[in-house]
C-alpha atoms as a PDB file:
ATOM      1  CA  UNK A   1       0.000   0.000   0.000  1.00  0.00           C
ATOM      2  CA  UNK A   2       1.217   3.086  -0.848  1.00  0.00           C
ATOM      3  CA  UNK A   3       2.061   6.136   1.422  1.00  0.00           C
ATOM      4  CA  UNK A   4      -0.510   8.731  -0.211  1.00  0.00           C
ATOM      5  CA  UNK A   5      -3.703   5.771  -0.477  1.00  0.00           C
ATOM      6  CA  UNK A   6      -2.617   5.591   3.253  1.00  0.00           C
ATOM      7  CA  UNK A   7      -3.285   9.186   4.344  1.00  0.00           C
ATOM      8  CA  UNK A   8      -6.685  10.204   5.633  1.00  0.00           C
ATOM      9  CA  UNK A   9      -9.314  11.949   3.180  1.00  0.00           C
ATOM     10  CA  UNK A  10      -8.864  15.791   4.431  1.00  0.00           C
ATOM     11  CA  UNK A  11     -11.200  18.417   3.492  1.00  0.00           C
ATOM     12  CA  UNK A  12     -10.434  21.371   2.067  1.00  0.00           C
ATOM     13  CA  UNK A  13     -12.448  24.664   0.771  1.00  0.00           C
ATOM     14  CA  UNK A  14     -10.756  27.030  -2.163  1.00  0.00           C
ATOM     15  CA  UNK A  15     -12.403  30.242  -3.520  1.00  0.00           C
ATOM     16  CA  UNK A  16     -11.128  31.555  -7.135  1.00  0.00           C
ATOM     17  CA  UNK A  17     -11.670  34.802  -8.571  1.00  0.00           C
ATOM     18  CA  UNK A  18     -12.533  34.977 -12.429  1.00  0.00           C
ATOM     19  CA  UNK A  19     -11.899  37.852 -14.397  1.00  0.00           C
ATOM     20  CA  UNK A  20     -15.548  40.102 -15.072  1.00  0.00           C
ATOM     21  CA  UNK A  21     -14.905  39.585 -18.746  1.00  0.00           C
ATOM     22  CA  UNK A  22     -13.839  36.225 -19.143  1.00  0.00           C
ATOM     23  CA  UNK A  23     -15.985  34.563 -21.612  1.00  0.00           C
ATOM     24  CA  UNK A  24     -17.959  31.252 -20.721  1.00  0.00           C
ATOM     25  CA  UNK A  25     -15.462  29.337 -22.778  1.00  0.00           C
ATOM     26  CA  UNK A  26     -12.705  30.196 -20.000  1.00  0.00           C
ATOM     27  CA  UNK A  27     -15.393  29.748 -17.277  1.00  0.00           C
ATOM     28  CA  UNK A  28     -16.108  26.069 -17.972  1.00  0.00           C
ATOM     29  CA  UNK A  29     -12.499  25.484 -18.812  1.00  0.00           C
ATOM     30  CA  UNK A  30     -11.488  26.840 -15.423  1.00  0.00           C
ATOM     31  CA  UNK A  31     -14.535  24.423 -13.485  1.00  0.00           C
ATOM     32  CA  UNK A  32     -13.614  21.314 -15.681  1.00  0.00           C
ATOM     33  CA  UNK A  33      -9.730  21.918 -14.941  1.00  0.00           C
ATOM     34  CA  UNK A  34     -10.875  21.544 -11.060  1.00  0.00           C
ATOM     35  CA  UNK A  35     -13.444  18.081 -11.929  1.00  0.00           C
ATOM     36  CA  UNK A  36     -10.731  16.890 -13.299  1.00  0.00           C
ATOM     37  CA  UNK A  37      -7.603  17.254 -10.763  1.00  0.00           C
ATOM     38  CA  UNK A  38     -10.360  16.399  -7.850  1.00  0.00           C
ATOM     39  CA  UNK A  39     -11.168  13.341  -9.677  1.00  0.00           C
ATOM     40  CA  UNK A  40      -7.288  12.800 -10.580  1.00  0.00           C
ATOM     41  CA  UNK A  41      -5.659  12.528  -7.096  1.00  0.00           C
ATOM     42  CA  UNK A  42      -8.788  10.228  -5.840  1.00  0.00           C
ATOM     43  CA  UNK A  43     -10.799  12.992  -4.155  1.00  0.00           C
ATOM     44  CA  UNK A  44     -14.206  14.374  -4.229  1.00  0.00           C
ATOM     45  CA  UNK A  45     -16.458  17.804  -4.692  1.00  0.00           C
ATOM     46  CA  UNK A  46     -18.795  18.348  -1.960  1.00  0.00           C
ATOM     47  CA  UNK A  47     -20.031  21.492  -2.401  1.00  0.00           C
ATOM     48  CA  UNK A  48     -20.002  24.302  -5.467  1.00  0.00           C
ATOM     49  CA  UNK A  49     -21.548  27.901  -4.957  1.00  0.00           C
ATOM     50  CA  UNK A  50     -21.548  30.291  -7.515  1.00  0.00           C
ATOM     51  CA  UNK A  51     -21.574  33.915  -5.890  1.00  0.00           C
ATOM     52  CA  UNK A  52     -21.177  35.481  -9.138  1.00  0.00           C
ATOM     53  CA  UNK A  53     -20.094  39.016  -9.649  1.00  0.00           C
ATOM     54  CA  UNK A  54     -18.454  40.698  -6.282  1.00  0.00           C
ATOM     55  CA  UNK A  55     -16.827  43.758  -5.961  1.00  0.00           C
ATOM     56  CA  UNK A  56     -12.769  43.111  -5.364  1.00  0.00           C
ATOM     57  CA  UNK A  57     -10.979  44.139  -1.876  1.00  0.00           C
ATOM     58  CA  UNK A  58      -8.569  45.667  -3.733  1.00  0.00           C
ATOM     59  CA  UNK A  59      -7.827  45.858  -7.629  1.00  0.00           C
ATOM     60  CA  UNK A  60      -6.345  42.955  -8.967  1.00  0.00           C
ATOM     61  CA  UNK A  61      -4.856  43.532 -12.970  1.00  0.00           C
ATOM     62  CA  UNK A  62      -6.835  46.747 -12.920  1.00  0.00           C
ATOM     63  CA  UNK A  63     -10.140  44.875 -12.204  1.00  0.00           C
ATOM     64  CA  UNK A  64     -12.190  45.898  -9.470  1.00  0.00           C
ATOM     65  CA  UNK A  65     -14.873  43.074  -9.691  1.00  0.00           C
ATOM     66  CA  UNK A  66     -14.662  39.375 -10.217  1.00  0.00           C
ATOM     67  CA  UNK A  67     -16.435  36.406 -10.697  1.00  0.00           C
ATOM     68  CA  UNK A  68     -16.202  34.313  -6.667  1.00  0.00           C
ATOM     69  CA  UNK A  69     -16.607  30.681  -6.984  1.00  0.00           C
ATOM     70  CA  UNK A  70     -16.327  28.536  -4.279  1.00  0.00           C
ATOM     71  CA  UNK A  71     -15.213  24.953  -3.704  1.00  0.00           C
ATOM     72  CA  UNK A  72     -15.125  22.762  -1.571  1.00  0.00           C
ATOM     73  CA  UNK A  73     -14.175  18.709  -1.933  1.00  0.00           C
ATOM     74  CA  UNK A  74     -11.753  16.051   0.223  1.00  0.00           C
ATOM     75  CA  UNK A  75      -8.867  14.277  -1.092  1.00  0.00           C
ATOM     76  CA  UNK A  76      -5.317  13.119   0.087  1.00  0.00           C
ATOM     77  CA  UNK A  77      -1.978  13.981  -0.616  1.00  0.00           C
ATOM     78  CA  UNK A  78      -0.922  16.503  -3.388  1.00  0.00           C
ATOM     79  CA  UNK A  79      -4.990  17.318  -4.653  1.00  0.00           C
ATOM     80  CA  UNK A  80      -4.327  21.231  -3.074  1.00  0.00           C
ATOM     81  CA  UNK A  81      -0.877  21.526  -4.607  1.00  0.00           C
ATOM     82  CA  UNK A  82      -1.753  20.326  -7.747  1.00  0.00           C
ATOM     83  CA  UNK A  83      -4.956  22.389  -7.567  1.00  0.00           C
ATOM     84  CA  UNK A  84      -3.172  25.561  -7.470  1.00  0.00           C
ATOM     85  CA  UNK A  85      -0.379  24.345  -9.590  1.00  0.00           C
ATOM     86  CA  UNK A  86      -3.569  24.750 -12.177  1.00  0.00           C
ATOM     87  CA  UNK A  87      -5.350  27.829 -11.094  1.00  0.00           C
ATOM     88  CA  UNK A  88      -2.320  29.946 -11.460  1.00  0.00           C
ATOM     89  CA  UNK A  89      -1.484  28.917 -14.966  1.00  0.00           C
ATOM     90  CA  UNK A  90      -5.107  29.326 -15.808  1.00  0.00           C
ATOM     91  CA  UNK A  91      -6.125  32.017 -18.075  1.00  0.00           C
ATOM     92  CA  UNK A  92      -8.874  34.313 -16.538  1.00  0.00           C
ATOM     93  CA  UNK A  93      -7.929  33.846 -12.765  1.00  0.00           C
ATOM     94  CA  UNK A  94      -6.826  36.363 -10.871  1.00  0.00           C
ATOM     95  CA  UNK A  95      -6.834  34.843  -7.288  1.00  0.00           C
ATOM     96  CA  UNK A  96      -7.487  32.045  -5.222  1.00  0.00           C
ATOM     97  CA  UNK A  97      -7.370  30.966  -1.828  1.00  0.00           C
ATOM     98  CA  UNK A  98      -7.411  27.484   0.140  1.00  0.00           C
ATOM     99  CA  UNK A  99      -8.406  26.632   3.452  1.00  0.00           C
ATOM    100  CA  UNK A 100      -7.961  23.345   5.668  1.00  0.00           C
ATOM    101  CA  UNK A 101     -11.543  22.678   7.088  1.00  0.00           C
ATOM    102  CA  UNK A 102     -11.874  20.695  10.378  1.00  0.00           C
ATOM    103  CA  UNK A 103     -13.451  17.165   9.456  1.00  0.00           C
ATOM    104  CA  UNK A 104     -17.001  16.999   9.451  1.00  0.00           C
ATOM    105  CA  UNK A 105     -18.172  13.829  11.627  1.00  0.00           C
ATOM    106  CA  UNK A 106     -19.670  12.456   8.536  1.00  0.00           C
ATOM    107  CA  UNK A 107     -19.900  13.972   4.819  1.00  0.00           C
ATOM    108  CA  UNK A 108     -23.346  14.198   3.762  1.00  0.00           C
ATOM    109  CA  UNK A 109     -23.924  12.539   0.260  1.00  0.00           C
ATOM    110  CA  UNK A 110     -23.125  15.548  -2.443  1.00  0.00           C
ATOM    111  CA  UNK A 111     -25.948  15.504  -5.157  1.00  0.00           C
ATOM    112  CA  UNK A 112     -25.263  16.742  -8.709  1.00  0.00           C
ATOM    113  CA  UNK A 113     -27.246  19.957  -7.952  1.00  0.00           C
ATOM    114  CA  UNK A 114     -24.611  20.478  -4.934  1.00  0.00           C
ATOM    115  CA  UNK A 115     -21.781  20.557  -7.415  1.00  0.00           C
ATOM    116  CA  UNK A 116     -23.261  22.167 -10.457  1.00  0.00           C
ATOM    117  CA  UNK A 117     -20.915  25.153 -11.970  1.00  0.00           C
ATOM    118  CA  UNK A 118     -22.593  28.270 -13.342  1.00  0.00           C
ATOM    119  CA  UNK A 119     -21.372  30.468 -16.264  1.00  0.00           C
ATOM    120  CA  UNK A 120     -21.826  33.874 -15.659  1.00  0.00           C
ATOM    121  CA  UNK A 121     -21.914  36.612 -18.900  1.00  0.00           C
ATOM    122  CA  UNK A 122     -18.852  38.287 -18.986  1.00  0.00           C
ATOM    123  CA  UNK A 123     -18.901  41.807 -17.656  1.00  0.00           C
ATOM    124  CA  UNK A 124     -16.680  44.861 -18.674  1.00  0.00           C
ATOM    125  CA  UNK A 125     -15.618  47.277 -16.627  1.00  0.00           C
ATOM    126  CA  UNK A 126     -16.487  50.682 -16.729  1.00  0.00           C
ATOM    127  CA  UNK A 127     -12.831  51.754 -17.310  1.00  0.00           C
ATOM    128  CA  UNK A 128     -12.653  49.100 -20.442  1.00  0.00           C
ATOM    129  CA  UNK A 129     -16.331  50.460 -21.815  1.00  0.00           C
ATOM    130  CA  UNK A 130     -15.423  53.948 -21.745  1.00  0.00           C
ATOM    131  CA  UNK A 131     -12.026  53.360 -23.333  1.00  0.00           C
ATOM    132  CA  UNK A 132     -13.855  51.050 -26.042  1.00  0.00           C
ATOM    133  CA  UNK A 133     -16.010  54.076 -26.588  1.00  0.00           C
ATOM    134  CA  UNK A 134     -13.459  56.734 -27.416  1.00  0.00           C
ATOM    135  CA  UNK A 135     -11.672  54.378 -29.565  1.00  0.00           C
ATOM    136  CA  UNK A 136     -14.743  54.186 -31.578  1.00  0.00           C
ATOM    137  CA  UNK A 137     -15.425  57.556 -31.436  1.00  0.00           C
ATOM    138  CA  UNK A 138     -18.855  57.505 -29.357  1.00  0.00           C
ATOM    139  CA  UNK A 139     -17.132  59.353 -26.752  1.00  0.00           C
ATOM    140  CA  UNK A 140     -15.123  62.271 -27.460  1.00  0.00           C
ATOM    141  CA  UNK A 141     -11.311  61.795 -25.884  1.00  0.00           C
ATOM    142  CA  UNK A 142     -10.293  63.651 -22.800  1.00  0.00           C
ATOM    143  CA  UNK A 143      -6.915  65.902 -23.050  1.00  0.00           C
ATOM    144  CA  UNK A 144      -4.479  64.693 -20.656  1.00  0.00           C
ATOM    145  CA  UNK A 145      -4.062  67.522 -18.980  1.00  0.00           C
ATOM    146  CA  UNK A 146      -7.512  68.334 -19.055  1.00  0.00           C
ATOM    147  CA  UNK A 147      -7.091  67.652 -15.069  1.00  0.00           C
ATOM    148  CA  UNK A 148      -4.194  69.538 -14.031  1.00  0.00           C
ATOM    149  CA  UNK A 149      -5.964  72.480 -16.374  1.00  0.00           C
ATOM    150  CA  UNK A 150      -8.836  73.028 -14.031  1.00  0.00           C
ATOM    151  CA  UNK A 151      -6.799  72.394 -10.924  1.00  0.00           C
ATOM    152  CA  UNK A 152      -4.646  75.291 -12.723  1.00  0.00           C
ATOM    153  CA  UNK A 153      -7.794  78.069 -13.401  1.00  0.00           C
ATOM    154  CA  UNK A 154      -8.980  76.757  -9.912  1.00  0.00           C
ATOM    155  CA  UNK A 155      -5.926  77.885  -8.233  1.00  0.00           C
ATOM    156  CA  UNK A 156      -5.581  80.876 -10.344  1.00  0.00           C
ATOM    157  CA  UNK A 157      -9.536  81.733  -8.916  1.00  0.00           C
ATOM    158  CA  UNK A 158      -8.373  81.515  -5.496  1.00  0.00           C
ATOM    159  CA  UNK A 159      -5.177  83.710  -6.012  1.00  0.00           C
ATOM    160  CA  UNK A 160      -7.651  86.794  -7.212  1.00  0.00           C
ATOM    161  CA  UNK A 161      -9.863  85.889  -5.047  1.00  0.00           C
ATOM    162  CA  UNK A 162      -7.276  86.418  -2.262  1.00  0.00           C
ATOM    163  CA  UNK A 163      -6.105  89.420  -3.856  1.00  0.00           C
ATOM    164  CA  UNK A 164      -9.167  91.087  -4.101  1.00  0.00           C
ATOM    165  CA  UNK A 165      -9.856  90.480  -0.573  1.00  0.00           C
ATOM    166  CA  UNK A 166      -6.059  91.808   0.371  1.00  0.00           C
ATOM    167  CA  UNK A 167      -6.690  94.825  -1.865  1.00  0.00           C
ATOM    168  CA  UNK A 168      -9.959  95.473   0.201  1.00  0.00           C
ATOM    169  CA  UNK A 169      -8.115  95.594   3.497  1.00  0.00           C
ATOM    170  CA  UNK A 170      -5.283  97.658   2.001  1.00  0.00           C
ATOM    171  CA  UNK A 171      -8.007 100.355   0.884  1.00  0.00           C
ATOM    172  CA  UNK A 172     -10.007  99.885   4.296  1.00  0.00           C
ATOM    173  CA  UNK A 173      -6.674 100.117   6.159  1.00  0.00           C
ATOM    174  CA  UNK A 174      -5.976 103.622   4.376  1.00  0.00           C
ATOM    175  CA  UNK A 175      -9.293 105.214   4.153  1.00  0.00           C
ATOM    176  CA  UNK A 176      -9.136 104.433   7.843  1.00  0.00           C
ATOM    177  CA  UNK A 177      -5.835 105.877   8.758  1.00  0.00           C
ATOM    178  CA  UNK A 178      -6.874 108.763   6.539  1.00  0.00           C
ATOM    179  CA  UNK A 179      -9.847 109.842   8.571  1.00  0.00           C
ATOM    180  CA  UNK A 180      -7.449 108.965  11.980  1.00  0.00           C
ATOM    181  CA  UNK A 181      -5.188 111.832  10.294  1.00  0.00           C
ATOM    182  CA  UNK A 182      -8.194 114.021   9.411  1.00  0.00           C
ATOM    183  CA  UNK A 183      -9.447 113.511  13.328  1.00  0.00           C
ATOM    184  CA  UNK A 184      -6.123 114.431  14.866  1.00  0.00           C
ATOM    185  CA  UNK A 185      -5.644 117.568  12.916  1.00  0.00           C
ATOM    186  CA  UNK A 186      -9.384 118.371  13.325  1.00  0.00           C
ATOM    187  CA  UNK A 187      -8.627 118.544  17.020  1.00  0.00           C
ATOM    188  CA  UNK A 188      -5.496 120.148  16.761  1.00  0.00           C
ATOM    189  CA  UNK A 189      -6.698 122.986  14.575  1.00  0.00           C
ATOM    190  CA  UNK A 190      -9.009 124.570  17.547  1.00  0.00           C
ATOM    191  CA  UNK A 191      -6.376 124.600  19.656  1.00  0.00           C
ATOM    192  CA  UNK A 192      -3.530 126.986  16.757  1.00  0.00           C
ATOM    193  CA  UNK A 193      -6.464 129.099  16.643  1.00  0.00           C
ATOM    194  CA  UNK A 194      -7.173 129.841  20.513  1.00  0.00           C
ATOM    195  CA  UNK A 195      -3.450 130.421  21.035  1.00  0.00           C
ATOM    196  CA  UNK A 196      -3.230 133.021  18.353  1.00  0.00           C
ATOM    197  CA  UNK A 197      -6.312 134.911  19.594  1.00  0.00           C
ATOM    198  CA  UNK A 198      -3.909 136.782  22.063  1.00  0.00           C
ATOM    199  CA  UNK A 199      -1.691 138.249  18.631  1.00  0.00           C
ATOM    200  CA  UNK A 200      -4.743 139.426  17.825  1.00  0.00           C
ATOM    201  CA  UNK A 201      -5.625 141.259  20.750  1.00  0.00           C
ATOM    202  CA  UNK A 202      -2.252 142.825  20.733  1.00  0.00           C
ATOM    203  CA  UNK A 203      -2.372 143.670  17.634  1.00  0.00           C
ATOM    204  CA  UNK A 204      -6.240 145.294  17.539  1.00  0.00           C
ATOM    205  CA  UNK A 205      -4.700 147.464  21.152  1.00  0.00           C
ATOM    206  CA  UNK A 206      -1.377 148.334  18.840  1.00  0.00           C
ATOM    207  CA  UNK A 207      -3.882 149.924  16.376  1.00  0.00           C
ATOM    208  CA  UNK A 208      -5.847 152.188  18.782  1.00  0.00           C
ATOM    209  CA  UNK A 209      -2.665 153.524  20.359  1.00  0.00           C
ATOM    210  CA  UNK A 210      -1.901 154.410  17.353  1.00  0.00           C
END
């Protein structure tokens, strides 16, 4: 008896990630790739769920949505390894992800329905369909610098904006100091003219001694 026929049947769990546009061809080639290597190393699908199109944790080859499948079967020996051996090389997957689950007390009988793979219609993203569009000329292209343009006249807005309001306070600053200035000599002038009334006085008694 061999080592591997010797180990115990282990059960796993593995979730792959499609692309949104792979076409149904890649789909089914992807789900028959992982019937086959199940079957191959002497193991067994007990569950398939299809959870279709899910938005990605983080963008994987500039996608931002894939297609979640997930798996899960029992085999021995090298059924995970050569699994992902598979799903790497694939075309179409972007991730995956195995899991050791803890042995169930007894594996409930999988029926065909259980382990059924759906094909989803590929989906492209919004990125790919707007790019598609200008390419076609249904959507007139973008400059480049169309972006740093309005950040450009935005920042030139705020710089005469913020002039304009400087300019303000320089004029309010003046017209106030001018009417300080006015105010001063306004109360000054009263004064000059009480301490030349004496001169006068003098001057009116010079005239009638004369």
């Amino acid at each position: 008896m061999s080592t591997e026929s010797a180990q115990p049947f282990r059960h796993y769990e593995t979730i792959y990630v499609l692309a949104p546009n792979s076409p149904t061809a890649a789909s089914k080639k992807v789900s028959g790739r992982v019937e086959e290597i199940v079957a191959k190393e002497g193991g067994k699908l007990t569950r398939v769920e299809n959870w279709g199109h899910r938005k990605l944790a983080y963008p994987v080859r500039k996608f931002t949505r894939g297609v979640y499948v997930y798996v899960q079967y029992q085999g021995r020996g090298m059924i995970v390894t050569e699994l992902e051996r598979n799903l790497r090389i694939l075309e179409g997957v972007l991730k995956f992800q195995t899991i050791k689950l803890d042995t169930p007390k007894e594996a409930e009988a999988a029926t065909d329905e259980d382990v059924a793979f759906e094909h989803f219609d590929p989906v492209e993203e919004e990125e790919t369909i707007a790019a598609k569009a200008r390419a076609l000329g249904l959507e007139p292209r973008k400059p480049r610098n169309e972006d740093g343009e309005a950040k450009a006249a935005d920042g030139a807005k705020d710089g005469e904006a913020e002039a304009a309001d400087s300019a303000k306070d320089g004029e309010a600053g003046a017209a106030d100091g001018a009417k300080d200035g006015e105010a001063k000599a306004a109360d000054k002038a009263p004064a000059k003219t009480e301490e030349a009334k004496p001169a006068a006085d003098a001057a009116e008694k010079t005239e009638d001694k004369s």
